[in-house]
PDB file of N, CA and C in Angstrom:
ATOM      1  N   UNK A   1      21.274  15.388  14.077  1.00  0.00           N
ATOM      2  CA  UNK A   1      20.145  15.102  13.223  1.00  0.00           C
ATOM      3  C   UNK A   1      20.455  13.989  12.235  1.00  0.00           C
ATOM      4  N   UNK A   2      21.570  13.828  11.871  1.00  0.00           N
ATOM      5  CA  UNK A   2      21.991  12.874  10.440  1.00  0.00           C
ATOM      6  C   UNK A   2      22.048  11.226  11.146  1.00  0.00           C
ATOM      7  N   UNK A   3      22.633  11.515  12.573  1.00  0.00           N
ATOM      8  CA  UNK A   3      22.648  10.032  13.301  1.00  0.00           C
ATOM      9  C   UNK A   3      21.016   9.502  13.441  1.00  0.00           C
ATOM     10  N   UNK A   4      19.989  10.709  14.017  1.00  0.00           N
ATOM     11  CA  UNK A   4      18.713  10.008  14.416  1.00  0.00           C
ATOM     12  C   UNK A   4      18.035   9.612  12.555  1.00  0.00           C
ATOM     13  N   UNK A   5      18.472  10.147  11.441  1.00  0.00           N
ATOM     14  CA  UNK A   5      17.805  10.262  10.068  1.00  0.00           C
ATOM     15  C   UNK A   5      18.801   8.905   9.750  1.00  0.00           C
ATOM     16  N   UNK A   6      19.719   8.657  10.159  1.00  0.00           N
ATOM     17  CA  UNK A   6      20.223   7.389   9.737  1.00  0.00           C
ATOM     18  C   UNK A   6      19.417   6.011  10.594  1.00  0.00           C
ATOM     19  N   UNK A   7      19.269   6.610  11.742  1.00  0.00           N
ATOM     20  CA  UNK A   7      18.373   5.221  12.712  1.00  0.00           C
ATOM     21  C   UNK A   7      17.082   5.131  12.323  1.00  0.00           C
ATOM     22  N   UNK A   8      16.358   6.144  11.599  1.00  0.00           N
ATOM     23  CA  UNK A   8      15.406   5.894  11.103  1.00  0.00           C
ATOM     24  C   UNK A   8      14.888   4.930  10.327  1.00  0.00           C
ATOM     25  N   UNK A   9      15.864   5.477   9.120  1.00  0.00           N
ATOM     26  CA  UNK A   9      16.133   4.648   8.000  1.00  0.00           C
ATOM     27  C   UNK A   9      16.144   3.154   8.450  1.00  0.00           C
ATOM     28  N   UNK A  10      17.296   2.794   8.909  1.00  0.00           N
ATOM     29  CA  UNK A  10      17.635   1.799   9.745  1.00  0.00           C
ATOM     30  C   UNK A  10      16.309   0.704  10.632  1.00  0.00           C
ATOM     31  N   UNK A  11      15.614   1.707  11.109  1.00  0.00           N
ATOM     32  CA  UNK A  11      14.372   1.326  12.098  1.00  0.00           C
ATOM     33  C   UNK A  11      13.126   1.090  10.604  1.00  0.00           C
ATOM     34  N   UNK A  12      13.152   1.816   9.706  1.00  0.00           N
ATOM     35  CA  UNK A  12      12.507   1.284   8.324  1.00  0.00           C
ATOM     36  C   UNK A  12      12.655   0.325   8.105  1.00  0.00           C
ATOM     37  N   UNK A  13      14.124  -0.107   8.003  1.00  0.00           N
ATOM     38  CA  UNK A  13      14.544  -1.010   6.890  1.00  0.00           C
ATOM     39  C   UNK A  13      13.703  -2.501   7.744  1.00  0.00           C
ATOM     40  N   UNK A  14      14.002  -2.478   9.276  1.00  0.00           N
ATOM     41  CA  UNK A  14      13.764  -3.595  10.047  1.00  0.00           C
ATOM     42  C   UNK A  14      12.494  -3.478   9.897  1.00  0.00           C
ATOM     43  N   UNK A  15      11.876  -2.838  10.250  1.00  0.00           N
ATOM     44  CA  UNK A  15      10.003  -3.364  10.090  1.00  0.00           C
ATOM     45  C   UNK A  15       9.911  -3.795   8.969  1.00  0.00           C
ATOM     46  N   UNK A  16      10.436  -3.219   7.644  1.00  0.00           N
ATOM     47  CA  UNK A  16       9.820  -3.618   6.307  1.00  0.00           C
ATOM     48  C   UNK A  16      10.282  -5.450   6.569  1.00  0.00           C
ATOM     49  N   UNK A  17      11.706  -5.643   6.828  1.00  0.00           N
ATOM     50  CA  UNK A  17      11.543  -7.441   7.265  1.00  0.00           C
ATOM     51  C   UNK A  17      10.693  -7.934   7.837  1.00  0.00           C
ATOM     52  N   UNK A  18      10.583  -6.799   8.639  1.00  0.00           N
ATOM     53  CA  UNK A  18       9.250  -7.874   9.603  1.00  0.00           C
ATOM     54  C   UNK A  18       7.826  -7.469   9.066  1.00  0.00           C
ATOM     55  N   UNK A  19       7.561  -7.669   7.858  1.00  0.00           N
ATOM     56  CA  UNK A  19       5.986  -7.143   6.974  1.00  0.00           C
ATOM     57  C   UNK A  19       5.386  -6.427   7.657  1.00  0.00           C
ATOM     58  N   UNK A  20       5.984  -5.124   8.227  1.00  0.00           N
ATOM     59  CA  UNK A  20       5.456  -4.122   8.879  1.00  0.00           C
ATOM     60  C   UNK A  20       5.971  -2.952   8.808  1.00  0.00           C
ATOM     61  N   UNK A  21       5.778  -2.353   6.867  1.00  0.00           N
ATOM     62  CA  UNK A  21       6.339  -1.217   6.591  1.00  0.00           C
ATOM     63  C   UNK A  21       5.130   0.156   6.535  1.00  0.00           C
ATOM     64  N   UNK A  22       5.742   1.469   6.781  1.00  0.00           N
ATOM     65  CA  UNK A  22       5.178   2.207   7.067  1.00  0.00           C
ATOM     66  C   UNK A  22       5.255   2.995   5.993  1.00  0.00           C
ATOM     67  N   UNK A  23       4.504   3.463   5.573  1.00  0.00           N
ATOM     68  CA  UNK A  23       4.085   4.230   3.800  1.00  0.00           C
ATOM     69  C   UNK A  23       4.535   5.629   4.566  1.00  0.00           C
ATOM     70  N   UNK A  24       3.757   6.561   5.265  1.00  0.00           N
ATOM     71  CA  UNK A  24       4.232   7.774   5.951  1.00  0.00           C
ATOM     72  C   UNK A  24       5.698   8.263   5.968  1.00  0.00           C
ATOM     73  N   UNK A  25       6.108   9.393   5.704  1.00  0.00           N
ATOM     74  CA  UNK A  25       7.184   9.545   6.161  1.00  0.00           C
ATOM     75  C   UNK A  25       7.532  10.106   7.886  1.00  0.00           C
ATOM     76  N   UNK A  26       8.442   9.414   8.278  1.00  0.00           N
ATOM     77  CA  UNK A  26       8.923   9.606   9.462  1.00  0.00           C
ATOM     78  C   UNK A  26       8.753  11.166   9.947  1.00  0.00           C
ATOM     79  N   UNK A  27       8.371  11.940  11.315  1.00  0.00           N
ATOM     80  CA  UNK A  27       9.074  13.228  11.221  1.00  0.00           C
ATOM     81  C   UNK A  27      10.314  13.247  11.785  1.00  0.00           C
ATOM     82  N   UNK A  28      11.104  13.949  11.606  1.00  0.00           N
ATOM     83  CA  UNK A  28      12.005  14.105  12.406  1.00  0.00           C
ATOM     84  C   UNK A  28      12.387  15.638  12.573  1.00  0.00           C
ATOM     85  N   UNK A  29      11.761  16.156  14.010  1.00  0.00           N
ATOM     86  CA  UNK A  29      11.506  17.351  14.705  1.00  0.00           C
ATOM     87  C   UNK A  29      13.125  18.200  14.772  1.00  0.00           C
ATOM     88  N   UNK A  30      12.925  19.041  13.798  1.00  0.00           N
ATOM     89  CA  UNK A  30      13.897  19.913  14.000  1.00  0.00           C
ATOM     90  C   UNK A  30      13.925  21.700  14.790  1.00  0.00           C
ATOM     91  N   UNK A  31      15.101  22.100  15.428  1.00  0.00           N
ATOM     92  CA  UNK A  31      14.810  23.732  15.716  1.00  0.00           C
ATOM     93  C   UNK A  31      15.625  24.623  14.955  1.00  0.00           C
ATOM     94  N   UNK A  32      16.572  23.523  14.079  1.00  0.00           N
ATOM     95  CA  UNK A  32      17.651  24.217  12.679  1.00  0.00           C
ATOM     96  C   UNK A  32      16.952  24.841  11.873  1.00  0.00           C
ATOM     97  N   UNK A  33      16.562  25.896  11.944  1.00  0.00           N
ATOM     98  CA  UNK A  33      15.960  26.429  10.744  1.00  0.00           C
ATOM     99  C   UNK A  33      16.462  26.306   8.994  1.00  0.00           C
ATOM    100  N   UNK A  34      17.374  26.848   9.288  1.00  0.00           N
ATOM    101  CA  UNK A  34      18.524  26.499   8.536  1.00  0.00           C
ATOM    102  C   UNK A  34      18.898  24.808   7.667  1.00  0.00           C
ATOM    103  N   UNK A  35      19.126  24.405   8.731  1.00  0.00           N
ATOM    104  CA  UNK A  35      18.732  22.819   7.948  1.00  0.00           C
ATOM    105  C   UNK A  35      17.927  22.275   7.290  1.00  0.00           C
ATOM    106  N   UNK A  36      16.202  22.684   7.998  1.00  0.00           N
ATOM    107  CA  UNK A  36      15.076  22.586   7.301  1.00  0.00           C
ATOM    108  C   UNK A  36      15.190  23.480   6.409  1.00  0.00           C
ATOM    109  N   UNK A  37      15.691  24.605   5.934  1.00  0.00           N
ATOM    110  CA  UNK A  37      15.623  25.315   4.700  1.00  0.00           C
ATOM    111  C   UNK A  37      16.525  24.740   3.304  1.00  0.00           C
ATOM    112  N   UNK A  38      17.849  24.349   3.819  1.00  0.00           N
ATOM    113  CA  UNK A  38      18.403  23.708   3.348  1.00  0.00           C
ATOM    114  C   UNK A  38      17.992  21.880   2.719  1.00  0.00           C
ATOM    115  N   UNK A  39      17.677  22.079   2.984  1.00  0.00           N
ATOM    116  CA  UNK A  39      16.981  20.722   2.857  1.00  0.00           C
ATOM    117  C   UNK A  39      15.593  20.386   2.147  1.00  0.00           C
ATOM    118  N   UNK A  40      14.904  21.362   2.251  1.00  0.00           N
ATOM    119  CA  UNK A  40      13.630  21.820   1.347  1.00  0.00           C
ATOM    120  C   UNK A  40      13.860  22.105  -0.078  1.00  0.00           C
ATOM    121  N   UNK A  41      14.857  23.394   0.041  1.00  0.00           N
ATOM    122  CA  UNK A  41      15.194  23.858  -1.190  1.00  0.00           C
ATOM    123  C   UNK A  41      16.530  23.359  -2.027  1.00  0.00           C
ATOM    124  N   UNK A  42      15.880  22.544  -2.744  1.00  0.00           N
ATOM    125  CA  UNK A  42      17.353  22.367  -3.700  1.00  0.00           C
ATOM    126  C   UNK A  42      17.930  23.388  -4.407  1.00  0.00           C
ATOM    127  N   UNK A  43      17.564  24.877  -4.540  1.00  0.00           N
ATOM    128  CA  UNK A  43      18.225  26.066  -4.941  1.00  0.00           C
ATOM    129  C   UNK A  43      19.720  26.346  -4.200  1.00  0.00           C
ATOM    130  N   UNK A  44      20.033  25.403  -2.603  1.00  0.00           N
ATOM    131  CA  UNK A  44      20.839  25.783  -1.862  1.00  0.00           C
ATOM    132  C   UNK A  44      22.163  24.820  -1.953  1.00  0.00           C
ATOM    133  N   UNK A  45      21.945  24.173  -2.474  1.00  0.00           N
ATOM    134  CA  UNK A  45      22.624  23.068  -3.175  1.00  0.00           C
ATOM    135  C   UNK A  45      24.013  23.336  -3.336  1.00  0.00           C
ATOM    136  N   UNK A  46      23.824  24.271  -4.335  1.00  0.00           N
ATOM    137  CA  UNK A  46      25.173  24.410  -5.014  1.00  0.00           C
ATOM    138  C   UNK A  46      25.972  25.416  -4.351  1.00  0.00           C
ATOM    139  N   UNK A  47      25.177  26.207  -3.103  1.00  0.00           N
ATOM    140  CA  UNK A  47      26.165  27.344  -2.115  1.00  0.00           C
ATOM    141  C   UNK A  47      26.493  26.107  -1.148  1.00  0.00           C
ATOM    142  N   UNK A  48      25.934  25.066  -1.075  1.00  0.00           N
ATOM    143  CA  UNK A  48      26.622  24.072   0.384  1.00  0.00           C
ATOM    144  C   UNK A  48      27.353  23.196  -0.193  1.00  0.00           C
ATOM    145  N   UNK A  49      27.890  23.039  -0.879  1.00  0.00           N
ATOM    146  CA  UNK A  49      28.957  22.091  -1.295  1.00  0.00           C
ATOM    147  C   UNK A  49      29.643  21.777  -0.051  1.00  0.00           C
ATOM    148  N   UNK A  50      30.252  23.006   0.718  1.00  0.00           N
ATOM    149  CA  UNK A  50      31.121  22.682   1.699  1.00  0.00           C
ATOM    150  C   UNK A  50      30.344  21.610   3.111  1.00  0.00           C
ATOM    151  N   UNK A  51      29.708  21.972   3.182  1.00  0.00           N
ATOM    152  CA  UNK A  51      28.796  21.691   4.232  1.00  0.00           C
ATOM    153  C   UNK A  51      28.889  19.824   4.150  1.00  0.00           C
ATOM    154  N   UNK A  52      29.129  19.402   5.574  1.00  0.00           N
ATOM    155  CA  UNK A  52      29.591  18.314   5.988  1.00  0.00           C
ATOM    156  C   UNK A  52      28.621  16.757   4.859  1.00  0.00           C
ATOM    157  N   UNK A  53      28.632  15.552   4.477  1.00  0.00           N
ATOM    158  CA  UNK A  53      27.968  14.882   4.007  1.00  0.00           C
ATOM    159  C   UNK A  53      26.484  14.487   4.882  1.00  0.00           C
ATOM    160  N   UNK A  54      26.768  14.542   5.662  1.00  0.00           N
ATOM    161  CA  UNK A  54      25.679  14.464   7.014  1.00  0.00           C
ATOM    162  C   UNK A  54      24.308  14.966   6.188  1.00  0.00           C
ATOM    163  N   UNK A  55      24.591  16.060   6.430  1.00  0.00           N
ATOM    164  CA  UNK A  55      23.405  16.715   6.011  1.00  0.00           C
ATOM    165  C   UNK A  55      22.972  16.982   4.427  1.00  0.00           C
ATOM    166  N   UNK A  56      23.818  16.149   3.535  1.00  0.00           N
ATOM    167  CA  UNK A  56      23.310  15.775   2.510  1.00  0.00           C
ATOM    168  C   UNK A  56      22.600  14.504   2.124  1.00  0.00           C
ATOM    169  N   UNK A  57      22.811  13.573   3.367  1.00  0.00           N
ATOM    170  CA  UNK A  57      22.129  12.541   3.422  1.00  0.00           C
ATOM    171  C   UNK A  57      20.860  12.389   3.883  1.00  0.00           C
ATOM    172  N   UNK A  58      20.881  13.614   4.702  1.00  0.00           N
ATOM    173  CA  UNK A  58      19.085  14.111   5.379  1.00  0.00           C
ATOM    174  C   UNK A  58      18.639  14.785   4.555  1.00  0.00           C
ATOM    175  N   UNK A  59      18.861  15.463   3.400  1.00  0.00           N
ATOM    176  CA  UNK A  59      18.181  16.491   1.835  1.00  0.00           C
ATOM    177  C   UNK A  59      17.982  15.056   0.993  1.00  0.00           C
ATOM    178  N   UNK A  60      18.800  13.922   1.008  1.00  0.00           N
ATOM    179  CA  UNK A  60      18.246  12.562   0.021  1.00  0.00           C
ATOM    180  C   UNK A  60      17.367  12.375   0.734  1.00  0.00           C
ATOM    181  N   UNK A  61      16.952  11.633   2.098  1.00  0.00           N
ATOM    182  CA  UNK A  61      15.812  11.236   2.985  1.00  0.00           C
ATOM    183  C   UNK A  61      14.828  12.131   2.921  1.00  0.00           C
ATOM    184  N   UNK A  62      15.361  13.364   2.828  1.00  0.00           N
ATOM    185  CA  UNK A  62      13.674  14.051   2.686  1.00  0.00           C
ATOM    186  C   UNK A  62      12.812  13.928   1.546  1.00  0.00           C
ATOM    187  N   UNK A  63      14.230  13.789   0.357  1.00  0.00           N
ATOM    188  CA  UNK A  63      13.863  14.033  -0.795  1.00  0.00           C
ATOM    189  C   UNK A  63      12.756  12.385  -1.730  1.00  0.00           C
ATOM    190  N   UNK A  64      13.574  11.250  -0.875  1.00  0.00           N
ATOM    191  CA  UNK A  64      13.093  10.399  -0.837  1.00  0.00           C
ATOM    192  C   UNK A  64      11.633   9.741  -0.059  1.00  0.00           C
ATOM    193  N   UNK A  65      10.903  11.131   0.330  1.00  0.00           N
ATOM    194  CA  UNK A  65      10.385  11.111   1.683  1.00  0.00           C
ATOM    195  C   UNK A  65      10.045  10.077   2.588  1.00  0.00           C
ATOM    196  N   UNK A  66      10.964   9.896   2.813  1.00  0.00           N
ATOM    197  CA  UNK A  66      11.346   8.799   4.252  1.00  0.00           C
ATOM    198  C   UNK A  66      11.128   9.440   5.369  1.00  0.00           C
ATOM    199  N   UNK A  67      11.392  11.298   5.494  1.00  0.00           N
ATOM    200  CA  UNK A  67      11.728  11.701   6.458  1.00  0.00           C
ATOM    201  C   UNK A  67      10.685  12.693   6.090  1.00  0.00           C
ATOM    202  N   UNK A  68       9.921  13.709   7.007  1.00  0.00           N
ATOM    203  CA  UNK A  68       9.680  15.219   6.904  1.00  0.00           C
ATOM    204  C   UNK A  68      10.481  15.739   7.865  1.00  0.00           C
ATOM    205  N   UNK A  69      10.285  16.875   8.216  1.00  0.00           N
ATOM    206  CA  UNK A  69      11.352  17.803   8.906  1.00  0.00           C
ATOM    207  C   UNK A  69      10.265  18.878   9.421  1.00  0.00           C
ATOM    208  N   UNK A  70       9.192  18.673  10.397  1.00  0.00           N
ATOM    209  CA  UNK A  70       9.087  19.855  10.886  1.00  0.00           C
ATOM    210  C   UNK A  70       9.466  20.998  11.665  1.00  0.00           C
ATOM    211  N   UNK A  71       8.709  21.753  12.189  1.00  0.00           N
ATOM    212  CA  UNK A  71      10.090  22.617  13.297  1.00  0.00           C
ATOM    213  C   UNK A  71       9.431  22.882  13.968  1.00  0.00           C
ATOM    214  N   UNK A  72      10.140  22.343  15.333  1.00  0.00           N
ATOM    215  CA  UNK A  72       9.645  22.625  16.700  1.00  0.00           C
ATOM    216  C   UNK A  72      10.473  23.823  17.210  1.00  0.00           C
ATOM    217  N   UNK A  73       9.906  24.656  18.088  1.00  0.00           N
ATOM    218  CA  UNK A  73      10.399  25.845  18.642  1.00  0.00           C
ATOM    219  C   UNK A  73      11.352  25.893  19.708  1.00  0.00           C
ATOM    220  N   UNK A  74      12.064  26.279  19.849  1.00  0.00           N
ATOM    221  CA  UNK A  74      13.917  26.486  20.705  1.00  0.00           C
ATOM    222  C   UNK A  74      13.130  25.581  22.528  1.00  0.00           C
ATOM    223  N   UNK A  75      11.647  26.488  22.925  1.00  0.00           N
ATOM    224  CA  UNK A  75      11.230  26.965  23.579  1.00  0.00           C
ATOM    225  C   UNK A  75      11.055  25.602  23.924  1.00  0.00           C
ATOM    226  N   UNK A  76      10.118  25.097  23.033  1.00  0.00           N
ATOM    227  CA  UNK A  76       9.672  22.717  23.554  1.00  0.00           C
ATOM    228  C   UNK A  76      10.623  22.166  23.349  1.00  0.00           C
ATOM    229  N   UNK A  77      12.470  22.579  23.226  1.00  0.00           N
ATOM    230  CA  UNK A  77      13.047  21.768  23.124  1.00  0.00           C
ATOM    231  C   UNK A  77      13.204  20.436  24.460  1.00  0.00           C
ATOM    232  N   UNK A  78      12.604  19.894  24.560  1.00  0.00           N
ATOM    233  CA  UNK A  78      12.694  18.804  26.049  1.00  0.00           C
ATOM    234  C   UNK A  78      14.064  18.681  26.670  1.00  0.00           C
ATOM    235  N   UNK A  79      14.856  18.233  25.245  1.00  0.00           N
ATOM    236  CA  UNK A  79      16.245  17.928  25.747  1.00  0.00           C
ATOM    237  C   UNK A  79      17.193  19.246  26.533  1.00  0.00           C
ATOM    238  N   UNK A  80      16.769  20.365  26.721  1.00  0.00           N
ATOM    239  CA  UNK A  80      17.366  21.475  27.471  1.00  0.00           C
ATOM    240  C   UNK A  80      17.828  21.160  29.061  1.00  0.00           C
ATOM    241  N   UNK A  81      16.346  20.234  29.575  1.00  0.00           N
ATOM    242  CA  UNK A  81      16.849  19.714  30.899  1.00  0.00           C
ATOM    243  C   UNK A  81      17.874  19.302  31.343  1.00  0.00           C
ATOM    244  N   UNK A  82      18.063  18.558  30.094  1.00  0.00           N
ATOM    245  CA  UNK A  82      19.547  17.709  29.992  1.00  0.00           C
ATOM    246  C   UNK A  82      20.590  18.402  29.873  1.00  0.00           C
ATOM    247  N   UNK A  83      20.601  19.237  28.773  1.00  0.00           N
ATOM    248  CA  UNK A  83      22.083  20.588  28.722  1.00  0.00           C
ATOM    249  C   UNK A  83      22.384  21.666  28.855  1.00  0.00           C
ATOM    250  N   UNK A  84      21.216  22.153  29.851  1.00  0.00           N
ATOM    251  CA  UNK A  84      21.706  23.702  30.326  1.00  0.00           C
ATOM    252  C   UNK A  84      21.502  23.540  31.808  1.00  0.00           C
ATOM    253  N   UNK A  85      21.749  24.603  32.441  1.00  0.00           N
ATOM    254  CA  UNK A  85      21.239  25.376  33.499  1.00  0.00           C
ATOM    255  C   UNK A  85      20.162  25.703  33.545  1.00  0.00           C
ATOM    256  N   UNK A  86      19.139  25.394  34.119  1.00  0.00           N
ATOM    257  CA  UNK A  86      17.494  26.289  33.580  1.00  0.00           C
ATOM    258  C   UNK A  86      17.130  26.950  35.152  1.00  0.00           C
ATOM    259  N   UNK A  87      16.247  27.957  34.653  1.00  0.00           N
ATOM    260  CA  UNK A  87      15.748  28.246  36.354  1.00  0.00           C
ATOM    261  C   UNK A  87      14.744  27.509  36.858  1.00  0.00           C
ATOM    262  N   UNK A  88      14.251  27.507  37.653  1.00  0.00           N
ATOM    263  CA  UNK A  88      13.251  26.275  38.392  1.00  0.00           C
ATOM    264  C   UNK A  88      12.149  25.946  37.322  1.00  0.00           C
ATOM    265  N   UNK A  89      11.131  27.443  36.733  1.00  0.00           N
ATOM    266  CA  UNK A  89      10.552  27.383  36.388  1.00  0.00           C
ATOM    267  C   UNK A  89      10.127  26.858  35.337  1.00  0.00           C
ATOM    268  N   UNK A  90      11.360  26.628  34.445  1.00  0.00           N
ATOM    269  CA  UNK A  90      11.743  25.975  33.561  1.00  0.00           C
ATOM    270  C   UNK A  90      11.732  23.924  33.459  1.00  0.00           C
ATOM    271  N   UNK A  91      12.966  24.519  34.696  1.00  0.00           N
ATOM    272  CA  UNK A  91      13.203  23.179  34.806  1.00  0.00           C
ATOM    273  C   UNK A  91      11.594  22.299  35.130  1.00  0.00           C
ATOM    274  N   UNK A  92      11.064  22.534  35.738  1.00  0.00           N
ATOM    275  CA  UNK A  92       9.516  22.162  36.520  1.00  0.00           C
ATOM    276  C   UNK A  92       8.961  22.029  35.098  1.00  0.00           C
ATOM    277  N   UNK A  93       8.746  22.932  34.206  1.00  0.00           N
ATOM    278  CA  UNK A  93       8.178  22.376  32.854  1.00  0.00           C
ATOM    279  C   UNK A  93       8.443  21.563  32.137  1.00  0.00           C
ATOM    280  N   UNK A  94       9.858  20.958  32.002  1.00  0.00           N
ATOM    281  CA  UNK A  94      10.283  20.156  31.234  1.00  0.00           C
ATOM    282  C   UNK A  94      10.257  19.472  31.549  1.00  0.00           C
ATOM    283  N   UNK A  95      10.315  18.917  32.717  1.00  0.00           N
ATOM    284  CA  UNK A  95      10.372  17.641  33.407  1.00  0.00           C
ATOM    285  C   UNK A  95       8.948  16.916  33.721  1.00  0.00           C
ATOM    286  N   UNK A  96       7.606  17.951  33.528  1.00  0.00           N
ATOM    287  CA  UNK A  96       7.019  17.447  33.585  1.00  0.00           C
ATOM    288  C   UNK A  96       6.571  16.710  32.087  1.00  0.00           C
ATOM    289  N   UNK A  97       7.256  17.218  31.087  1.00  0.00           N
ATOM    290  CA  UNK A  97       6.746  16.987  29.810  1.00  0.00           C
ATOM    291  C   UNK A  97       7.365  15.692  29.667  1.00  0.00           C
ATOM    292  N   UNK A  98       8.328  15.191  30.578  1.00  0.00           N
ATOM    293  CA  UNK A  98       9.309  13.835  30.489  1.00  0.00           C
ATOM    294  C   UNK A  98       8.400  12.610  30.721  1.00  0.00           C
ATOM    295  N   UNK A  99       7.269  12.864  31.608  1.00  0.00           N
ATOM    296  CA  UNK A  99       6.555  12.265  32.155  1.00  0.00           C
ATOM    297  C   UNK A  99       6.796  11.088  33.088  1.00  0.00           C
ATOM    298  N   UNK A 100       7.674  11.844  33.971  1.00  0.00           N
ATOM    299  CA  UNK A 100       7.888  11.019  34.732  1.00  0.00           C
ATOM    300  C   UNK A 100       7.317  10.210  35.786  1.00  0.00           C
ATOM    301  N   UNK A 101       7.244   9.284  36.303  1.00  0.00           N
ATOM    302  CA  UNK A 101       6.157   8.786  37.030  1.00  0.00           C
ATOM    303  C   UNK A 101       6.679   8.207  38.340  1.00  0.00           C
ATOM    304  N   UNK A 102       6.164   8.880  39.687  1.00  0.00           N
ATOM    305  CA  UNK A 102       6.724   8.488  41.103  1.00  0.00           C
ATOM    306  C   UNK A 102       6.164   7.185  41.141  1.00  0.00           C
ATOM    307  N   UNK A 103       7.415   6.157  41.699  1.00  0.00           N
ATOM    308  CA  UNK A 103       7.677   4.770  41.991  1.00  0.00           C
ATOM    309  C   UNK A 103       6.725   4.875  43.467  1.00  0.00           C
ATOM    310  N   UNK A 104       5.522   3.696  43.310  1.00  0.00           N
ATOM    311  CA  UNK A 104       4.570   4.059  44.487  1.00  0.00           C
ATOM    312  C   UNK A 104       5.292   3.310  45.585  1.00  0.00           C
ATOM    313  N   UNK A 105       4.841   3.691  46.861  1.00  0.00           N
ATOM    314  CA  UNK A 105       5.905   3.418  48.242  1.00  0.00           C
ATOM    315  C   UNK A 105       5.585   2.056  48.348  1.00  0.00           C
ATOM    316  N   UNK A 106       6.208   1.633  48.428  1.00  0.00           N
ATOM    317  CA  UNK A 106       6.584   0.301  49.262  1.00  0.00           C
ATOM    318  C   UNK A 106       6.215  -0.426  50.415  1.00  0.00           C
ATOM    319  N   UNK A 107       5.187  -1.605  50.191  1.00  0.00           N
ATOM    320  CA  UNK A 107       4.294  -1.549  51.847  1.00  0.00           C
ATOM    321  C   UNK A 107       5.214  -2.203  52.737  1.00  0.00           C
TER     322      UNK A 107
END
């Protein structure tokens, strides 16, 4: 999450050069509950000290709202195709959500 909240930023900074800045904040779709809680509440602050800089740089971006953080469910994660095992039925859903598109035949 801290790499895609850093490319964001990053992907900000370049449009604003090119007079094409975006007032909105970015989302960036999370299933961390945890993170998004952390990150909402500055009450949690002072129990995460330990907790890596990463993710204190995504609690400034939110805080700065550059970023929101909604939460998508375990269930639409897309990227699963990619790192598990799924059973067909699965797999067949996700892949269609990829949108992939058959290369038409060749005369």
């Amino acid at each position: 999450m801290s790499l895609a909240c850093f490319k964001i930023i990053w992907l900000q900074g370049l449009l604003a050069e090119l007079d094409f800045s975006e007032t909105d904040p970015t989302p960036l779709h999370a299933d961390n509950t945890s993170v998004i809680q952390i990150t909402a509440n500055p009450v949690y602050h002072e129990c995460t000290k330990h907790i890596e800089v990463d993710y204190h740089s995504i609690r400034e971006a939110f805080e700065a709202r550059v970023i929101t953080l909604p939460h998508i469910s375990t269930n639409l994660q897309i990227v699963d195709i990619f790192t598990k095992a799924l059973p067909r039925h699965r797999h067949c859903l996700l892949s269609s959500k990829l949108m992939f598109v058959d290369q038409p035949a060749s005369i």
